[in-house]
Protein backbone atom coordinates (compact mmCIF):
# COMPACT_ATOMS: atom_id res chain seq x y z
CA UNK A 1 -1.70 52.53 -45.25
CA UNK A 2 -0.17 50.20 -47.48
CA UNK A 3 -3.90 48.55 -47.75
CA UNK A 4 -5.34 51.82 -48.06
CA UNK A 5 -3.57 51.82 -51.53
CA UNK A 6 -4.30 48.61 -52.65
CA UNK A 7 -7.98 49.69 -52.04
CA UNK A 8 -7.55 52.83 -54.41
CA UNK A 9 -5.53 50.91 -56.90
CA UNK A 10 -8.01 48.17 -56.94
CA UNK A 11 -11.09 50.51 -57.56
CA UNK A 12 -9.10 52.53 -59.86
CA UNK A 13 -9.03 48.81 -61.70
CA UNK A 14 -12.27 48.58 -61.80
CA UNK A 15 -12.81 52.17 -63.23
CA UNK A 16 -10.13 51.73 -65.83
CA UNK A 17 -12.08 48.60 -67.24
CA UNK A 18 -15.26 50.45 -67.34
CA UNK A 19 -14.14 53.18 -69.49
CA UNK A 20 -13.03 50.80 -72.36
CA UNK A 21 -16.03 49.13 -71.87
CA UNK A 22 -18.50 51.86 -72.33
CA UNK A 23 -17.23 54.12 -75.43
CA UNK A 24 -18.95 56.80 -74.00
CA UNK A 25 -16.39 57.80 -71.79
CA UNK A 26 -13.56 57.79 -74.46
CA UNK A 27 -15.33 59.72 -77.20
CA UNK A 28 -17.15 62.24 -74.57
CA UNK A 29 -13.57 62.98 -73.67
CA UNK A 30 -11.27 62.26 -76.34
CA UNK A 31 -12.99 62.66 -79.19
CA UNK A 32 -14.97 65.71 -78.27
CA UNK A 33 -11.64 66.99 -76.96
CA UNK A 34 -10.16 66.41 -80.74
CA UNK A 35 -13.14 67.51 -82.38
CA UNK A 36 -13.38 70.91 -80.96
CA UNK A 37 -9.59 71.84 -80.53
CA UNK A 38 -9.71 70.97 -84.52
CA UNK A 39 -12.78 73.32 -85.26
CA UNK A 40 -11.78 75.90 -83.07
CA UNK A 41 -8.56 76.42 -84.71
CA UNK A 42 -9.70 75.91 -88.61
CA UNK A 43 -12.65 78.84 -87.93
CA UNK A 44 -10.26 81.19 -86.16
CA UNK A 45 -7.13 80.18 -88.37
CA UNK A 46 -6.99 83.72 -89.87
CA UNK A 47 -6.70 84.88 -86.66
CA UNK A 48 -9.04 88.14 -87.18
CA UNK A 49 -12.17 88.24 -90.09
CA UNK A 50 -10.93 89.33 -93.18
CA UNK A 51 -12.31 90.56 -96.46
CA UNK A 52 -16.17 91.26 -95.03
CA UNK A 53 -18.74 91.67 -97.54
CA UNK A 54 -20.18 94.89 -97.59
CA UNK A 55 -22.74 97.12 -99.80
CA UNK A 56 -22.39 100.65 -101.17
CA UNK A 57 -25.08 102.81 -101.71
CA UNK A 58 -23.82 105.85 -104.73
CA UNK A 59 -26.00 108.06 -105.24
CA UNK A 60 -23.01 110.73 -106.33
CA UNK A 61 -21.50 108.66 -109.15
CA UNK A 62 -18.42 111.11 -108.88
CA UNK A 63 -14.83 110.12 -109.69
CA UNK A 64 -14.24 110.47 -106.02
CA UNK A 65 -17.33 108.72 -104.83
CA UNK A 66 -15.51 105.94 -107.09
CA UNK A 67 -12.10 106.00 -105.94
CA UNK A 68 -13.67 105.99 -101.62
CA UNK A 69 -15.05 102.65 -103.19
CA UNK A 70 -11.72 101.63 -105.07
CA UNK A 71 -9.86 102.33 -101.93
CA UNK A 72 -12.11 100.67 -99.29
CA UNK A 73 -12.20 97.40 -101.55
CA UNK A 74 -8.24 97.61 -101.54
CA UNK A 75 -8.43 97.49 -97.67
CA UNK A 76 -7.99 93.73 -96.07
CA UNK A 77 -11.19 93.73 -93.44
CA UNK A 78 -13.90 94.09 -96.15
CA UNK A 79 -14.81 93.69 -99.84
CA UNK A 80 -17.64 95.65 -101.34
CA UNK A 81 -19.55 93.00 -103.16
CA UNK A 82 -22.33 95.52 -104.17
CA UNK A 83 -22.65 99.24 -105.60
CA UNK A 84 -25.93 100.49 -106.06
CA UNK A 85 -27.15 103.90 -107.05
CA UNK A 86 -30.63 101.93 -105.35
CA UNK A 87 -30.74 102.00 -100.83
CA UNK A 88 -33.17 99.11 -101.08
CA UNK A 89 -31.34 97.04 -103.29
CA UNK A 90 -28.58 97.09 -99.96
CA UNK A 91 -30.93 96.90 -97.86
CA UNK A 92 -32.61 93.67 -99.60
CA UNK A 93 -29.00 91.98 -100.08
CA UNK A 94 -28.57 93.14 -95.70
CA UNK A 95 -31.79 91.04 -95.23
CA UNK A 96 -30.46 88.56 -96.82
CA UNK A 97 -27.06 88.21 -94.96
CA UNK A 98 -25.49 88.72 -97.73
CA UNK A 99 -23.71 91.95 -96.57
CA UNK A 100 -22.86 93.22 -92.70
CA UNK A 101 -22.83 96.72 -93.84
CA UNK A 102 -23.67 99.45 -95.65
CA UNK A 103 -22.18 102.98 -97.00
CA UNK A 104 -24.52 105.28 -98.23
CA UNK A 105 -22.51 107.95 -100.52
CA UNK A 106 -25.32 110.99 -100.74
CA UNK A 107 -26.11 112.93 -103.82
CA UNK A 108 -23.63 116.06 -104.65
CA UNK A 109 -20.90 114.20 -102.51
CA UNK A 110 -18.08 116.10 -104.70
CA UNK A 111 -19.69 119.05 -105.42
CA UNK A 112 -20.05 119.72 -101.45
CA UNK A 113 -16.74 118.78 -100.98
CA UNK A 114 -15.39 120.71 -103.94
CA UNK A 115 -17.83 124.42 -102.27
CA UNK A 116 -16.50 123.21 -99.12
CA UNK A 117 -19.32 122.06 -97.38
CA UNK A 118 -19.94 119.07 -95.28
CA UNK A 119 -21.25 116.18 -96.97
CA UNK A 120 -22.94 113.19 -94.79
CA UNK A 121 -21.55 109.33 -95.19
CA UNK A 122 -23.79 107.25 -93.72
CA UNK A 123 -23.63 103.76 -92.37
CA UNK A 124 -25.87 100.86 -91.60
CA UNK A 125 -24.53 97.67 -89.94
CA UNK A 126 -26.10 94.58 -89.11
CA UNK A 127 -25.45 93.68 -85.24
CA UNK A 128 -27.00 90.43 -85.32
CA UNK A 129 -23.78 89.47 -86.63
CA UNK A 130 -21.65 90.94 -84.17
CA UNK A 131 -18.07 90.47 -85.33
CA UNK A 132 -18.62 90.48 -88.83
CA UNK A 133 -20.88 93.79 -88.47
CA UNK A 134 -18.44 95.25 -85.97
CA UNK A 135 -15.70 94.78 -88.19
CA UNK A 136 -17.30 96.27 -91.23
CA UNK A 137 -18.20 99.63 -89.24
CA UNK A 138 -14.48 99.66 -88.04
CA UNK A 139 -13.25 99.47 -91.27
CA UNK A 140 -15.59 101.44 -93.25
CA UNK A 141 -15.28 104.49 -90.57
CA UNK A 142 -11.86 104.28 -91.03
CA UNK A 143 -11.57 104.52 -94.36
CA UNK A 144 -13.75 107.57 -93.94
CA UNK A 145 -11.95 109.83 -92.36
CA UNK A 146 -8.66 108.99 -93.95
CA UNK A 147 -10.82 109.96 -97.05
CA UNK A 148 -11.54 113.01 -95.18
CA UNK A 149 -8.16 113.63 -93.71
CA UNK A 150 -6.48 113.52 -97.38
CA UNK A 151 -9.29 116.14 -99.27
CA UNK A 152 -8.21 118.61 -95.92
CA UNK A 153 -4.95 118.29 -97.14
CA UNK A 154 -5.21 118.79 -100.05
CA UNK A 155 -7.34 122.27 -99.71
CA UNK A 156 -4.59 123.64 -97.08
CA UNK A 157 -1.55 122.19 -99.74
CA UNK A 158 -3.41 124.29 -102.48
CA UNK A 159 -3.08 127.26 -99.80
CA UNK A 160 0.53 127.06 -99.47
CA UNK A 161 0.53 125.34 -96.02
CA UNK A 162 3.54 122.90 -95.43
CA UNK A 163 2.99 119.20 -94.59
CA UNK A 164 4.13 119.25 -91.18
CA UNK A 165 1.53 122.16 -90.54
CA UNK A 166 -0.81 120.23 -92.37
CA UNK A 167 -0.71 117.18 -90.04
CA UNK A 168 -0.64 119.30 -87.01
CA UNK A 169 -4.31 120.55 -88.06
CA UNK A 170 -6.13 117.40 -89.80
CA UNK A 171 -4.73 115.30 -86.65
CA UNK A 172 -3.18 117.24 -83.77
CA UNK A 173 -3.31 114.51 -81.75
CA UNK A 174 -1.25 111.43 -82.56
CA UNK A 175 -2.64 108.18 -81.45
CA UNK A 176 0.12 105.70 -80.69
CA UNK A 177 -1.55 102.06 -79.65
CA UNK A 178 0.11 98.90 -78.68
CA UNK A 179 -1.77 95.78 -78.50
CA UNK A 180 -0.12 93.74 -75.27
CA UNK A 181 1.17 90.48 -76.51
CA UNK A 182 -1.01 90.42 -79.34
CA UNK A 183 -0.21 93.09 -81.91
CA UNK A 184 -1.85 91.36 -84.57
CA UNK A 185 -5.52 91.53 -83.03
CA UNK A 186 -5.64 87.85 -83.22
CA UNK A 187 -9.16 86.45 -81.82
CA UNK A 188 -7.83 83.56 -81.56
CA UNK A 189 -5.66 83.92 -78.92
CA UNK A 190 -8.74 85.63 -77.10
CA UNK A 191 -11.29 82.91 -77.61
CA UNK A 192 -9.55 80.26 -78.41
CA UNK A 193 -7.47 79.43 -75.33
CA UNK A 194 -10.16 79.87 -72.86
CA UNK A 195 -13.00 78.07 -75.06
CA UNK A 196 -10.90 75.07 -75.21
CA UNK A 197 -10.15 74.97 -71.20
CA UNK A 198 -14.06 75.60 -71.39
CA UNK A 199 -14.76 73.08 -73.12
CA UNK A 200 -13.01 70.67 -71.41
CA UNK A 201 -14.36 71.62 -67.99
CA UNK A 202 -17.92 71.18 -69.49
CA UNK A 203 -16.47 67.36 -70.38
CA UNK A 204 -14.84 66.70 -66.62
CA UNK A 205 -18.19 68.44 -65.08
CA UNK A 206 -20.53 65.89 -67.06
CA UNK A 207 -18.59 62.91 -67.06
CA UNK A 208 -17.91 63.03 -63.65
CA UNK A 209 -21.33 63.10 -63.00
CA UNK A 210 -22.66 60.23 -65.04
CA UNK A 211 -19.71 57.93 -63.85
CA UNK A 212 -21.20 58.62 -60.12
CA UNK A 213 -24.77 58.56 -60.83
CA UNK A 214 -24.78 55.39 -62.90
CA UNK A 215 -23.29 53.70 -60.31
CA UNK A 216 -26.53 54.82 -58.24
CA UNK A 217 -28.67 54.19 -61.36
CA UNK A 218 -27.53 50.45 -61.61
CA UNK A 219 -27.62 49.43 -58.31
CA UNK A 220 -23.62 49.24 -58.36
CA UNK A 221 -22.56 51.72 -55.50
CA UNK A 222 -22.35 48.99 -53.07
CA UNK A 223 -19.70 46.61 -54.69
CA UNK A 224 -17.54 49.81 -55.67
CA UNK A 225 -17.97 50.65 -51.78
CA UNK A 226 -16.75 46.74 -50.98
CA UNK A 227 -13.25 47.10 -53.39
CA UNK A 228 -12.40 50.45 -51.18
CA UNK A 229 -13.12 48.30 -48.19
CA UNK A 230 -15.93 50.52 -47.19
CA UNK A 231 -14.05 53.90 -47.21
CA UNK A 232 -16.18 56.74 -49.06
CA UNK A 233 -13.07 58.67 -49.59
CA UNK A 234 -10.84 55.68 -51.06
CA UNK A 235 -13.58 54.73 -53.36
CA UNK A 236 -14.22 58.37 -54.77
CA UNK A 237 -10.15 58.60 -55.23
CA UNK A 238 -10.25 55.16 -56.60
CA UNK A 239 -13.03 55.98 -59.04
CA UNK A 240 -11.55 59.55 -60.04
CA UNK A 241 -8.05 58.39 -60.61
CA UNK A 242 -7.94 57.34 -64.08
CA UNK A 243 -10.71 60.04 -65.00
CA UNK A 244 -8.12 62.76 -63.37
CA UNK A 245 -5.02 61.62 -65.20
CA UNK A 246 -7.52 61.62 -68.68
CA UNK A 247 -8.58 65.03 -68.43
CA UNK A 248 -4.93 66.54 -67.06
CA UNK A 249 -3.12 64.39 -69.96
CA UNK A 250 -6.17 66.39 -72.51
CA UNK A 251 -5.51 69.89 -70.70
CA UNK A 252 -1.87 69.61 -71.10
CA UNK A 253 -2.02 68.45 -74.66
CA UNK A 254 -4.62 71.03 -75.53
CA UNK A 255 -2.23 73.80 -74.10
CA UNK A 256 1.05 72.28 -75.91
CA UNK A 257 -0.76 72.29 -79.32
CA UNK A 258 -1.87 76.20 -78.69
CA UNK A 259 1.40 77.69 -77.03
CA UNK A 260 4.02 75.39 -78.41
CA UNK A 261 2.72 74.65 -82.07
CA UNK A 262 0.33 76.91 -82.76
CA UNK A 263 2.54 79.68 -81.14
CA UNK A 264 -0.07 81.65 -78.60
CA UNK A 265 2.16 83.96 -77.05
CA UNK A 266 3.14 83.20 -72.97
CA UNK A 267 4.08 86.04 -71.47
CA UNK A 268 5.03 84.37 -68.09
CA UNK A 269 5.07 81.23 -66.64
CA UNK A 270 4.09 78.34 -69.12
CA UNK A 271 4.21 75.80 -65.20
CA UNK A 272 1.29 78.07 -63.94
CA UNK A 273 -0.62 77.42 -66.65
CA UNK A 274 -0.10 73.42 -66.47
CA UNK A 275 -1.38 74.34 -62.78
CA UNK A 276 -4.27 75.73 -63.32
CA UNK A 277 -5.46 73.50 -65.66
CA UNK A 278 -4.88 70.60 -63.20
CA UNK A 279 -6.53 72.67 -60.37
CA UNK A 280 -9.32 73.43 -62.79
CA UNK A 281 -9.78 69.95 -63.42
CA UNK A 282 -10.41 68.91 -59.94
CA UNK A 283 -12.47 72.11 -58.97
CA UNK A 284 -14.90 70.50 -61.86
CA UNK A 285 -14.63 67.13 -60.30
CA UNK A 286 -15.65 69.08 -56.87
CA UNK A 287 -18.53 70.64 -58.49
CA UNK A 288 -19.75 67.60 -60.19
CA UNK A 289 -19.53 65.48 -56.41
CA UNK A 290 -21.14 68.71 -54.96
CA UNK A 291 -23.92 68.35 -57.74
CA UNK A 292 -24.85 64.61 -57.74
CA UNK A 293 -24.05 64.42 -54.00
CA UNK A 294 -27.20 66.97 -53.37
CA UNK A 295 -28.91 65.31 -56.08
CA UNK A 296 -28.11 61.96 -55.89
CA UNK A 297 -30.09 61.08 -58.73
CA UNK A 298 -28.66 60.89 -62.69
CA UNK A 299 -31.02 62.27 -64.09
CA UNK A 300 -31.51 65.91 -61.98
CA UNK A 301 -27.87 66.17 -61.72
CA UNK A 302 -27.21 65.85 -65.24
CA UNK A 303 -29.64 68.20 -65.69
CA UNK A 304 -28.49 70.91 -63.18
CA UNK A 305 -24.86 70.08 -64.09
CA UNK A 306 -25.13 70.63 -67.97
CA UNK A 307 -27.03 74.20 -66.93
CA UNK A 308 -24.23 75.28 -64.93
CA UNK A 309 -21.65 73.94 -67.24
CA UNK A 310 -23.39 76.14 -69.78
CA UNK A 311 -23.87 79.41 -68.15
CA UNK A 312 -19.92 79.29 -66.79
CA UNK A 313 -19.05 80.86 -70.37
CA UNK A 314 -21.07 83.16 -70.26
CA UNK A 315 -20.20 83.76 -66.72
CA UNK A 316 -16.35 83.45 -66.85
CA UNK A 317 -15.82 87.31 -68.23
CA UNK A 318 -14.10 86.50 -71.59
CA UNK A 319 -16.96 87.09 -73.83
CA UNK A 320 -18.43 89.77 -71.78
CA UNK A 321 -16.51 91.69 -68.86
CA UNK A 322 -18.10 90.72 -65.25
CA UNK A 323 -17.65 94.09 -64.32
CA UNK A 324 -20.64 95.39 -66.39
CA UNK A 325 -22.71 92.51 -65.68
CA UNK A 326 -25.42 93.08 -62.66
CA UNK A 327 -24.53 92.69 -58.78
CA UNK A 328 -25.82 89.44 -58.42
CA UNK A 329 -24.55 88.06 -61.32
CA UNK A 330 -20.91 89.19 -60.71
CA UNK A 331 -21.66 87.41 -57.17
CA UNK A 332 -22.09 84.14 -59.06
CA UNK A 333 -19.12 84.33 -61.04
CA UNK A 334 -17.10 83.58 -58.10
CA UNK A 335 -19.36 79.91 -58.44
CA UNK A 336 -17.14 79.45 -61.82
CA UNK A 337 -14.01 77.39 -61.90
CA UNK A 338 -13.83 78.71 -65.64
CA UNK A 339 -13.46 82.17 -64.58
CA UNK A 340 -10.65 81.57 -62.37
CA UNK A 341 -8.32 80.07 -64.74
CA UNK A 342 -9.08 82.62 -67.26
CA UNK A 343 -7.54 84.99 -64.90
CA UNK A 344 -5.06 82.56 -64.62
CA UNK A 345 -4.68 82.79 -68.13
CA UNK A 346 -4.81 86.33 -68.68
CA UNK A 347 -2.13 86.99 -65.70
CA UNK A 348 -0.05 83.98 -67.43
CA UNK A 349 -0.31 84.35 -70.98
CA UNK A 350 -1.25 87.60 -72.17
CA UNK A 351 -0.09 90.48 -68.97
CA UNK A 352 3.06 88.56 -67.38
CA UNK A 353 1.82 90.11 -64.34
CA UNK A 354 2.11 89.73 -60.30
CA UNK A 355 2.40 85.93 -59.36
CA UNK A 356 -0.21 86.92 -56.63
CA UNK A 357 -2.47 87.41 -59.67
CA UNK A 358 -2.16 84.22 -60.31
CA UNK A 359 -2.09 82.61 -56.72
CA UNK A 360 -5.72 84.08 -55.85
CA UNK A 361 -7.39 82.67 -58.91
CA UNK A 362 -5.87 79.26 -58.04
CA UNK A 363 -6.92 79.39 -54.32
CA UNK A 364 -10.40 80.01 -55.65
CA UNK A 365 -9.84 76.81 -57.30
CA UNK A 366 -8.74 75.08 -54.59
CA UNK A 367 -11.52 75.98 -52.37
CA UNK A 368 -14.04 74.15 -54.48
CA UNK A 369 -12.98 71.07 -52.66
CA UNK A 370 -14.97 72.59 -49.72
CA UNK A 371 -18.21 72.07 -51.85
CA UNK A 372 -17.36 68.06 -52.07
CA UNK A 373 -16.62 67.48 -48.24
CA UNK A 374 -20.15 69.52 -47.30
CA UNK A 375 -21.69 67.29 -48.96
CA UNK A 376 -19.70 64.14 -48.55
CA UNK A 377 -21.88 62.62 -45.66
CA UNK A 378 -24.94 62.66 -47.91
CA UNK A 379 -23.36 60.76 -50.97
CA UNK A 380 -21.69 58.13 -48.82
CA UNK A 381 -25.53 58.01 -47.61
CA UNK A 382 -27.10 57.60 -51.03
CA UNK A 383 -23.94 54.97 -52.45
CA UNK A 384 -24.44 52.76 -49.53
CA UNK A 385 -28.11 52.56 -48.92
CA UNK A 386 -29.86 53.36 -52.39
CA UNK A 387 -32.61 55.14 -50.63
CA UNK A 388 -32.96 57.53 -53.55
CA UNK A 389 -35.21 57.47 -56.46
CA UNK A 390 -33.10 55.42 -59.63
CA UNK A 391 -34.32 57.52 -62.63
């Protein structure tokens, strides 16, 4: 046992030494690490898109036509950057991405509303820019029937009607919501804290797969067999050591700076979370022996490896729900380490929920390691003999 050790420690060594001497393995991790948890929270520092240029379209000219302008400008999601009497002058600035919406005030706007009629607002919106677009409509339909809401009560005040009867007719039902641990509709803490665990399984998926294949690239596998004293599994401990502590030591930090400094709210247990980012980390390193172990050449698995890396955020639910994707495609998220911790992290951070809520996700995780033993025997093959093509 005790030489057992000595093996890992001495291949770990080995490892260690490599990293400095190839910057590539630093800056892949660290930097890109830095780099992203940096741009992720400057975009998103707001927390939600404010102030959202928009167009209006007035073909009334009407002192209330004005003041629906006046008070949607005064409103914090969007700012109307262009009133036209002219539709294709909004449309032209929309083609230019210069606004995400549009509200079209028709002709005789107040004199309907003053013969009590029912005038038509119209909007257009721009969905190639979902959240900006998205946002716009939100706010601009809002505004809307507020608008509405207050000329109703107005008409039934000028009949006499008292305000409490008043509000029982222009809204007779009373909408109460409560955003769960995030009552300030913060994207951040949406995208955020599962792009960054993303992000960084991307890194350990990739890395771990170009430390592996370049060994089988450059002829090295051997010798790094020899240090473990011939023992596959000592030499891919060895190897993964000082990789593993890297990546938990980044997960760890990257979860301090968003729950501790940054002040993401943690509903339950802040220790689960430090779990599942560990037992992300080494379902990765599973995946990425499971990759270059059936492809035991850099190139392919690089290849393959940077494709699934990819589709596991669009596969991991938090962009769009699973539930609505197609059969086979919810079958493959259960293929996605990324979509287990983010119901780790949902459970965790956002619901406080069960702990077996949390426990399934991270057996999940653990069950990845099933993927490296299958295909042990064939990467202990390719390390030892080099029987495999080199590019």
């Amino acid at each position: 046992m005790k030489q057992i050790f000595l093996n890992i420690w001495h291949v770990a060594q080995r490892e260690t030494g490599r990293m400095f001497i190839r910057p590539l393995y630093i800056f892949a991790s660290v930097g890109v690490m830095v780099l992203c948890t940096i741009f992720f929270l400057s975009i998103m520092k707001r927390g939600a898109p404010e102030r959202m240029p928009v167009a209006v379209v007035d073909k009334d000219q009407s002192s209330i036509s004005r003041r629906l302008c006046h008070e949607t400008n005064a409103t914090q999601s969007v700012e109307i950057v262009l009133i036209s009497p002219n539709f294709a002058d909004a449309r032209l600035a929309m083609q230019r991405g210069e606004v995400y919406g549009i509200l079209e005030i028709p002709e005789d706007f107040y004199a309907d509303i003053a013969s009590f009629k029912q005038p038509t607002l119209h909007f257009y919106v721009n969905n190639a820019y979902t959240v900006g677009a998205s946002t716009a409509y939100k706010q601009l339909l809002t505004m809307c029937n507020l608008t509405s809401g207050a000329f109703q009560r107005e008409v039934l005040r000028k009949k006499g009607l008292p305000d409490y009867l008043i509000m029982e007719r222009i809204q007779p039902v009373a909408i109460s919501a409560h955003l769960i641990a995030n009552p300030w509709s913060n994207y951040a803490i949406y995208l955020v804290s599962t792009i960054v665990p993303g992000i960084l399984s991307l890194v350990v998926l990739m890395l771990t797969i170009f430390a592996i294949g370049f060994e089988l690239k450059m002829q090295t596998s051997r010798q790094w067999l020899e240090i473990a004293g011939g023992n596959y599994t000592v030499a891919m401990i060895g190897k993964l050591l000082p990789y593993t502590i890297l990546y938990v030591v980044l997960g760890i930090g990257c979860n301090v700076i968003l729950f501790r400094f940054m002040h993401f709210p943690v509903m339950g247990s802040s220790w689960r979370l430090v779990l599942g980012i560990l037992l992300l980390v080494f379902a990765m390193e599973s995946m990425a022996i499971t990759l270059i172990g059936a492809l035991p050449t850099l190139r392919d698995a690089i290849s393959i490896g940077a494709l699934y890396g990819m589709l596991g955020f669009s596969l991991s639910g938090f962009t769009y729900p699973v539930m609505n994707m197609l059969p086979p495609f919810q079958a493959l998220t259960w293929l996605i380490p990324l979509r287990h911790y983010y119901k780790i992290y949902v459970n965790e951070a956002l619901m406080a929920g069960p702990v077996m809520n949390t426990v399934i996700p991270m057996l999940c995780l653990t069950a990845f390691f099933v993927l490296a033993l299958i295909v042990s025997p064939r990467l202990h093959n390719a390390l030892q003999y080099n029987n495999y093509p080199l590019k």
